[in-house]
C-alpha atoms as a PDB file:
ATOM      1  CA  UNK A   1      -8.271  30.261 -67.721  1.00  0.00           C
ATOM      2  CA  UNK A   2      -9.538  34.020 -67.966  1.00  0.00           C
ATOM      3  CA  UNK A   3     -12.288  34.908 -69.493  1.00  0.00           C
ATOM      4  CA  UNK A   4     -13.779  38.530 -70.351  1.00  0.00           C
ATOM      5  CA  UNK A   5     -17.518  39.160 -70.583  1.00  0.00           C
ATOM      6  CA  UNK A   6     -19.084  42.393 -71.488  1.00  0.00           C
ATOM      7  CA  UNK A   7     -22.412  43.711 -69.822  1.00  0.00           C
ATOM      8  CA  UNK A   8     -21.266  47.251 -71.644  1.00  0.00           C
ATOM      9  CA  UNK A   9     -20.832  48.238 -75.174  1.00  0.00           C
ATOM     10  CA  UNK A  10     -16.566  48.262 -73.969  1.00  0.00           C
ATOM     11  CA  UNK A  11     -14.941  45.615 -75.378  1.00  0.00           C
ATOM     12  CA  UNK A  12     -10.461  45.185 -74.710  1.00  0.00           C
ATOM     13  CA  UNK A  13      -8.996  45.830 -77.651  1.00  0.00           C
ATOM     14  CA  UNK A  14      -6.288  43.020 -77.141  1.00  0.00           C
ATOM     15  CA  UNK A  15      -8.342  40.321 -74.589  1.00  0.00           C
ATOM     16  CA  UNK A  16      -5.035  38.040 -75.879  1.00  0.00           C
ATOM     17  CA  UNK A  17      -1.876  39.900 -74.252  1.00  0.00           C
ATOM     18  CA  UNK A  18      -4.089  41.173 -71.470  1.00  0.00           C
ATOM     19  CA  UNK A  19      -4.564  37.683 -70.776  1.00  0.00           C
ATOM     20  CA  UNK A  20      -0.911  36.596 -70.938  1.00  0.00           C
ATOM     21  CA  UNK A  21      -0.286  39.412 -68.961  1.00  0.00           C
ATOM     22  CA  UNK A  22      -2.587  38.461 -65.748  1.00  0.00           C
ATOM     23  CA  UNK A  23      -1.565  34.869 -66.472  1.00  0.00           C
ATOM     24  CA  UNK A  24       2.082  36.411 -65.835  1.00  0.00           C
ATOM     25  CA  UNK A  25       1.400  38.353 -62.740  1.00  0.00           C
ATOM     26  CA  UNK A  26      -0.469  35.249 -60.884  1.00  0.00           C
ATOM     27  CA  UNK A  27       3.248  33.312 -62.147  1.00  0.00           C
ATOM     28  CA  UNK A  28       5.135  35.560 -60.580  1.00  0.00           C
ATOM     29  CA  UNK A  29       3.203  35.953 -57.180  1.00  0.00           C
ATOM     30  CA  UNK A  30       3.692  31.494 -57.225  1.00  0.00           C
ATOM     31  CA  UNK A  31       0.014  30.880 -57.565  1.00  0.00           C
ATOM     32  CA  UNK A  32      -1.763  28.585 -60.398  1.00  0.00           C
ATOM     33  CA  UNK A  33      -3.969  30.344 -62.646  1.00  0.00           C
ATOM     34  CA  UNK A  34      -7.934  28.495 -61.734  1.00  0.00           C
ATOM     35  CA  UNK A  35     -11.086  30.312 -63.697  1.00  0.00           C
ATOM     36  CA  UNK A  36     -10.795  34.034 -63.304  1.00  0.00           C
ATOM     37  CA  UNK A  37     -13.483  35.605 -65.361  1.00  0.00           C
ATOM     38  CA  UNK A  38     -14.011  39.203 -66.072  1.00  0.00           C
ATOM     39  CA  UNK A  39     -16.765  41.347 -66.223  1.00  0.00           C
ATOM     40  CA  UNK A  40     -17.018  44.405 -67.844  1.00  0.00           C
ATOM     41  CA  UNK A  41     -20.273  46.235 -66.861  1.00  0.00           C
ATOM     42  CA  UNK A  42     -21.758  50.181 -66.143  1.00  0.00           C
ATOM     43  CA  UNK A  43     -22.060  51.907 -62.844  1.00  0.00           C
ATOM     44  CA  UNK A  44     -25.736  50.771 -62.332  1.00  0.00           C
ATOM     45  CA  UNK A  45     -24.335  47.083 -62.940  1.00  0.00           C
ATOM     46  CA  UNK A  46     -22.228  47.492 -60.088  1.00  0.00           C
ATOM     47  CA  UNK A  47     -24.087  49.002 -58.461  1.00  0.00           C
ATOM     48  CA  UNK A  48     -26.425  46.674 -58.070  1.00  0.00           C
ATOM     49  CA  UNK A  49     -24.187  43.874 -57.046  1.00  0.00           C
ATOM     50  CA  UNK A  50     -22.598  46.348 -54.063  1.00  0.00           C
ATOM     51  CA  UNK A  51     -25.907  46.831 -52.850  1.00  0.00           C
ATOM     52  CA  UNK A  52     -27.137  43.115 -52.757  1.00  0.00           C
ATOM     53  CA  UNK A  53     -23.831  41.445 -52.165  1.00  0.00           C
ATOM     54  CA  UNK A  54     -21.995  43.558 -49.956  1.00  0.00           C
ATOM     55  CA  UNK A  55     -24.294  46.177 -48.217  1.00  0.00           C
ATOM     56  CA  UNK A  56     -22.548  49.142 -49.888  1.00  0.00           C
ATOM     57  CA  UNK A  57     -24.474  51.680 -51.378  1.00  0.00           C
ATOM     58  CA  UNK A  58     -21.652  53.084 -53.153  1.00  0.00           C
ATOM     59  CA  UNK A  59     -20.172  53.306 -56.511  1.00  0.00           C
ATOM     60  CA  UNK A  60     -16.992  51.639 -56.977  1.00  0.00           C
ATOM     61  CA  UNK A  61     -14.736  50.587 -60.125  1.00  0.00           C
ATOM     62  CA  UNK A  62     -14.114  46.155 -59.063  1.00  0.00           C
ATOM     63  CA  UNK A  63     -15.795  44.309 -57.111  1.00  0.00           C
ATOM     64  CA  UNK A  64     -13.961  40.806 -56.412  1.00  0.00           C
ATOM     65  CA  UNK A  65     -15.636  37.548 -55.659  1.00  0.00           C
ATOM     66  CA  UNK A  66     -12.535  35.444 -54.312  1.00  0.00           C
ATOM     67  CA  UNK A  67     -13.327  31.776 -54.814  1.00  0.00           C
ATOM     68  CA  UNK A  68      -9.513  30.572 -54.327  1.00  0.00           C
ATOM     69  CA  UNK A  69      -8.701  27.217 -53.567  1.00  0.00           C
ATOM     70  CA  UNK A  70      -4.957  26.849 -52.017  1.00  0.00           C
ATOM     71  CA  UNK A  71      -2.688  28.582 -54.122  1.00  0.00           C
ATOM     72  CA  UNK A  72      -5.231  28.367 -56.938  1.00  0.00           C
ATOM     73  CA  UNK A  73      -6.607  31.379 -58.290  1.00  0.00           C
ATOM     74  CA  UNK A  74     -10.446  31.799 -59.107  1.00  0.00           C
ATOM     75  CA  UNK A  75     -12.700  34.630 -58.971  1.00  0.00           C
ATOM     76  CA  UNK A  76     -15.181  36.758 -60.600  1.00  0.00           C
ATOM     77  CA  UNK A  77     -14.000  40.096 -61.308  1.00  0.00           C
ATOM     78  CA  UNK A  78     -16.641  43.200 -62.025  1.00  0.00           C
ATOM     79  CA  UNK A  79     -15.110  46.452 -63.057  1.00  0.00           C
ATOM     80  CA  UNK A  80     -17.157  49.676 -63.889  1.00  0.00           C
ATOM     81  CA  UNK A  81     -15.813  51.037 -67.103  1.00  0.00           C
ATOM     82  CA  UNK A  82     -17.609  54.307 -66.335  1.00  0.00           C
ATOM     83  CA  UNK A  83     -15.639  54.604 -62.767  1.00  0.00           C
ATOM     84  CA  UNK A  84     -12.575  53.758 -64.593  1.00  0.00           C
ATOM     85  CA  UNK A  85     -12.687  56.152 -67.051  1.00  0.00           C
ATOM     86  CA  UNK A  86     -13.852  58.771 -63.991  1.00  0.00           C
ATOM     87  CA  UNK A  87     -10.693  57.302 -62.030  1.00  0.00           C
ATOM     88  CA  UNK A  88      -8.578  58.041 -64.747  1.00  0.00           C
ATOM     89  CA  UNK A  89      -8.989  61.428 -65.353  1.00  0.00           C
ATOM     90  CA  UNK A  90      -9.321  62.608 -61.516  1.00  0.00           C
ATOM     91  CA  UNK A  91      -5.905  60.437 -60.983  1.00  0.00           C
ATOM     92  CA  UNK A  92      -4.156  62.433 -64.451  1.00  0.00           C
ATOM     93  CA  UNK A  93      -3.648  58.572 -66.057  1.00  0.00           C
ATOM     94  CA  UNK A  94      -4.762  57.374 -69.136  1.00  0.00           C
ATOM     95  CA  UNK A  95      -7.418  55.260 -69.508  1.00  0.00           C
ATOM     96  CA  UNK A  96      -5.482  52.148 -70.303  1.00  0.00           C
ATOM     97  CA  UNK A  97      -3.472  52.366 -67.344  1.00  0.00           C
ATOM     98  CA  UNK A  98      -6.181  52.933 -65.114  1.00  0.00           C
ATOM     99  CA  UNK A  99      -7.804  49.642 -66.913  1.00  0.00           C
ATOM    100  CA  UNK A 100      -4.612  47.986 -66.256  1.00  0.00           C
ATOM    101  CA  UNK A 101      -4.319  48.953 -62.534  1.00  0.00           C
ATOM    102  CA  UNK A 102      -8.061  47.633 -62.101  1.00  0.00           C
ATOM    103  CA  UNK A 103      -7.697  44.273 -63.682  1.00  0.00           C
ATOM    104  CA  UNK A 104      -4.487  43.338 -61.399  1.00  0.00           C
ATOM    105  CA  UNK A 105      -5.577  45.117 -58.357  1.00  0.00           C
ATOM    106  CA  UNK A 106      -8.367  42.035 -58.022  1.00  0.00           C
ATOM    107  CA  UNK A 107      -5.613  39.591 -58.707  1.00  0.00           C
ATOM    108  CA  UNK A 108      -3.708  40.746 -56.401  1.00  0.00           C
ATOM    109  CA  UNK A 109      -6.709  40.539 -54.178  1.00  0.00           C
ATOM    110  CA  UNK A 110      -6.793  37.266 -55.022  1.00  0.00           C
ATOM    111  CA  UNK A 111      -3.139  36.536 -54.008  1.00  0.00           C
ATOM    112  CA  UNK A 112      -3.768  37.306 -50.655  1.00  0.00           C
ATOM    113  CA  UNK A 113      -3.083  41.398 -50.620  1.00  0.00           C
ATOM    114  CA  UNK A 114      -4.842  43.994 -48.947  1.00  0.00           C
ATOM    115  CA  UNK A 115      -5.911  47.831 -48.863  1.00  0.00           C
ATOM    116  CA  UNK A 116      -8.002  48.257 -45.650  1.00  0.00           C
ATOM    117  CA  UNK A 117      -5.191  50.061 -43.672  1.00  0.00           C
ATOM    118  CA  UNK A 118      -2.546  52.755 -44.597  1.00  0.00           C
ATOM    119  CA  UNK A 119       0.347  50.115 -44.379  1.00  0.00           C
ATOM    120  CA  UNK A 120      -1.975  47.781 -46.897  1.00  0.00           C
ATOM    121  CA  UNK A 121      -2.840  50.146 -49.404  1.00  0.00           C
ATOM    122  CA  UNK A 122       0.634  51.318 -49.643  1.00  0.00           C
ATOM    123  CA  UNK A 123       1.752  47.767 -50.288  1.00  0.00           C
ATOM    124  CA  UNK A 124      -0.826  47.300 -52.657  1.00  0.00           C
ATOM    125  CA  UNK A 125      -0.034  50.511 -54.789  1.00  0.00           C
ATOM    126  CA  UNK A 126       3.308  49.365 -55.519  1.00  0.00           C
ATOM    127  CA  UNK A 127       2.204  45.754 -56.217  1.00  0.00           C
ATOM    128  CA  UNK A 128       0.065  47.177 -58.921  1.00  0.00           C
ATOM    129  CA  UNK A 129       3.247  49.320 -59.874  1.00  0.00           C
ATOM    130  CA  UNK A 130       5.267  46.928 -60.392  1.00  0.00           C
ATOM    131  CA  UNK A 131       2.770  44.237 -61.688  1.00  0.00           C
ATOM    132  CA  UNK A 132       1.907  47.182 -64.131  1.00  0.00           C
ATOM    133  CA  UNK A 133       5.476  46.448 -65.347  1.00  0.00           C
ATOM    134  CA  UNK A 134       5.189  43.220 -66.986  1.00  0.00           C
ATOM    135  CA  UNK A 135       2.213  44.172 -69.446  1.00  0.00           C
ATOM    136  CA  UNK A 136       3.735  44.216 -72.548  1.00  0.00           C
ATOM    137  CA  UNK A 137       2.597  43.767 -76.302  1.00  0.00           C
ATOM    138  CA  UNK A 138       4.823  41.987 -79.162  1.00  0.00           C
ATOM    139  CA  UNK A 139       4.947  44.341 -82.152  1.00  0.00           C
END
């Protein structure tokens, strides 16, 4: 099951085909979809939880808490919508792209990829690519 919570006035505009989506790129990577929960928060949010969590006295746009069991995906997922929207106009995207590139970059996380190294992050661009890919809406 994913859920989306909002510590932000953001809300997603279509929490049901986002969903499908993510259920569709965990599918296709042969894991089962656990409790993956979302939350939507502001740069002092995540801020916050860098600092006390991780040490990092950064800003960043997700933070992942991986709490996979087997091939079972579950996690807590904390994405800045301030450094997205900052991400997306420094990388030329629109906003909903750089959304979309967020949300599966910590599922992909989840599935066991990387982006410590060169070799990783390379990898992990083109997962998002092509993950990127299956998002569709019905009209």
């Amino acid at each position: 099951m994913i859920n989306f919570n909002y510590e932000t006035d953001f809300e997603l505009d279509n929490e049901g085909a986002v969903e499908q989506w993510l259920s569709r790129v965990i599918e296709s990577e042969n894991k089962k979809e656990g409790e993956i929960n979302y939350i939507f928060c502001d740069d002092d949010y995540l801020h916050k939880i860098n600092m006390e969590y991780l040490q990092h006295d950064t800003l960043t746009d997700i933070i992942s808490f991986d709490y996979c069991v087997g091939s079972e995906i579950n996690g807590d997922v904390f994405v800045s919508i301030e450094r997205v929207k900052e991400n997306a106009l420094d990388f030329n995207v629109s906003f909903d792209e750089e959304l979309k590139r967020v949300l599966v970059h910590g599922i992909l996380h989840y599935c066991g990829y990387k982006d410590k190294s060169d070799n990783d992050e390379i990898l992990m661009r083109a997962k998002e690519d092509e993950k990127i890919l299956l998002f569709h809406v019905e009209q």
